[in-house]
Protein backbone atom coordinates (compact mmCIF):
# COMPACT_ATOMS: atom_id res chain seq x y z
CA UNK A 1 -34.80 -40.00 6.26
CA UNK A 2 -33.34 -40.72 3.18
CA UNK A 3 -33.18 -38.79 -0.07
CA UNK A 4 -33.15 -40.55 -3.98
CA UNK A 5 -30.13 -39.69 -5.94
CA UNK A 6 -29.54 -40.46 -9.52
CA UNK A 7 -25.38 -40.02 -10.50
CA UNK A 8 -23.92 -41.12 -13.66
CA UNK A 9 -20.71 -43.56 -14.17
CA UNK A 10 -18.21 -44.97 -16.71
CA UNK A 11 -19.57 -47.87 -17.31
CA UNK A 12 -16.66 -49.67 -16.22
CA UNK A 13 -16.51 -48.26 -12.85
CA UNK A 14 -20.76 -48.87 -12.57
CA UNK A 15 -19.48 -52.60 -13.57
CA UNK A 16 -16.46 -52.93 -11.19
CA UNK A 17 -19.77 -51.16 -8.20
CA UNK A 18 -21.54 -54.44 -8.66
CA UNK A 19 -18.98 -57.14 -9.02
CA UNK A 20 -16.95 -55.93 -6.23
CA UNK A 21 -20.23 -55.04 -3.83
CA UNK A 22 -22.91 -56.23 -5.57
CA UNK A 23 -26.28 -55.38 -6.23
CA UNK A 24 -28.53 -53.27 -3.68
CA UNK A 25 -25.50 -52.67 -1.58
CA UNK A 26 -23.75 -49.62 -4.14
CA UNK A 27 -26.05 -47.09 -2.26
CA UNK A 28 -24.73 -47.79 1.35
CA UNK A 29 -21.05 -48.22 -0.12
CA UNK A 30 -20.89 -45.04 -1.92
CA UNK A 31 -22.23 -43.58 1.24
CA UNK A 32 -19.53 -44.57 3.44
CA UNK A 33 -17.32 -43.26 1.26
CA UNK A 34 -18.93 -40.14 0.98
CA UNK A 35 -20.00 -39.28 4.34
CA UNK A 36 -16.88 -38.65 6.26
CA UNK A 37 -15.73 -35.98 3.53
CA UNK A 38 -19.02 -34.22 3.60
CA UNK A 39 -19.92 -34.78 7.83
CA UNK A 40 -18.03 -33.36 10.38
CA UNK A 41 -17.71 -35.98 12.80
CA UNK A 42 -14.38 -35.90 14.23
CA UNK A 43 -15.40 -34.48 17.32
CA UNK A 44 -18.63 -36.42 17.55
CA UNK A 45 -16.44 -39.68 17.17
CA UNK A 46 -13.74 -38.27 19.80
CA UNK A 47 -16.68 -37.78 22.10
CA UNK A 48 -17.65 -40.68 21.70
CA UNK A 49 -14.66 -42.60 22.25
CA UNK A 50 -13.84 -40.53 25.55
CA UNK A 51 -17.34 -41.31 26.82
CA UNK A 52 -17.10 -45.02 26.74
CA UNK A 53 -13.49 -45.13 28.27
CA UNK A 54 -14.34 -45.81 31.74
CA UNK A 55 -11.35 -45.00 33.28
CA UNK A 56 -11.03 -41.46 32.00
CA UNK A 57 -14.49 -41.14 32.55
CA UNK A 58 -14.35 -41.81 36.76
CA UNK A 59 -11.20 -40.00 36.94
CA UNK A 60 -13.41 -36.94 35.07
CA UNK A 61 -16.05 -37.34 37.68
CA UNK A 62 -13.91 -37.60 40.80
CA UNK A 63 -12.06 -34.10 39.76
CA UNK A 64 -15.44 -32.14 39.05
CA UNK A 65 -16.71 -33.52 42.53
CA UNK A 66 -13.59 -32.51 44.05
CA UNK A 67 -14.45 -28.62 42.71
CA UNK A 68 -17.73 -28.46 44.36
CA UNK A 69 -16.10 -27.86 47.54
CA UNK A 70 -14.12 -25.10 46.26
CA UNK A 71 -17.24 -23.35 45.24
CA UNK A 72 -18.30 -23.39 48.94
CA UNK A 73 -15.90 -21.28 50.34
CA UNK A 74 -16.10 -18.21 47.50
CA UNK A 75 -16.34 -14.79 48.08
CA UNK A 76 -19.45 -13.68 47.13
């Protein structure tokens, strides 16, 4: 969902929005700018970027299945 904003700018800087980005495209600038100062996503990215490292990922998975055999032999 997205929410209307209205800011105000020197005109100069409004100006320098649209020559350098252009029109209809300030919005989803001045969001990408925004967002990672007002979004914590540093872990979400780091996550991410373990997740879709395969390698690290199947070495992840062989040591957890190499615990469920140490479960099996616990006191209980």
């Amino acid at each position: 969902m997205q929410k209307r904003m209205t800011i105000t700018l020197d005109e100069a800087v409004y100006d320098g929005l649209l020559r350098v980005v252009g029109r209809g495209k300030v919005s989803q600038f001045l969001e990408a700018l925004a967002r990672p100062h007002v979004l914590d996503t540093a872990m979400d990215d780091g996550y991410l970027a373990m997740g879709n490292d395969l390698e690290r990922e199947a070495e992840a998975s062989e040591w957890v299945n190499g615990l469920i055999g140490d479960g099996s032999s616990a006191a209980r």
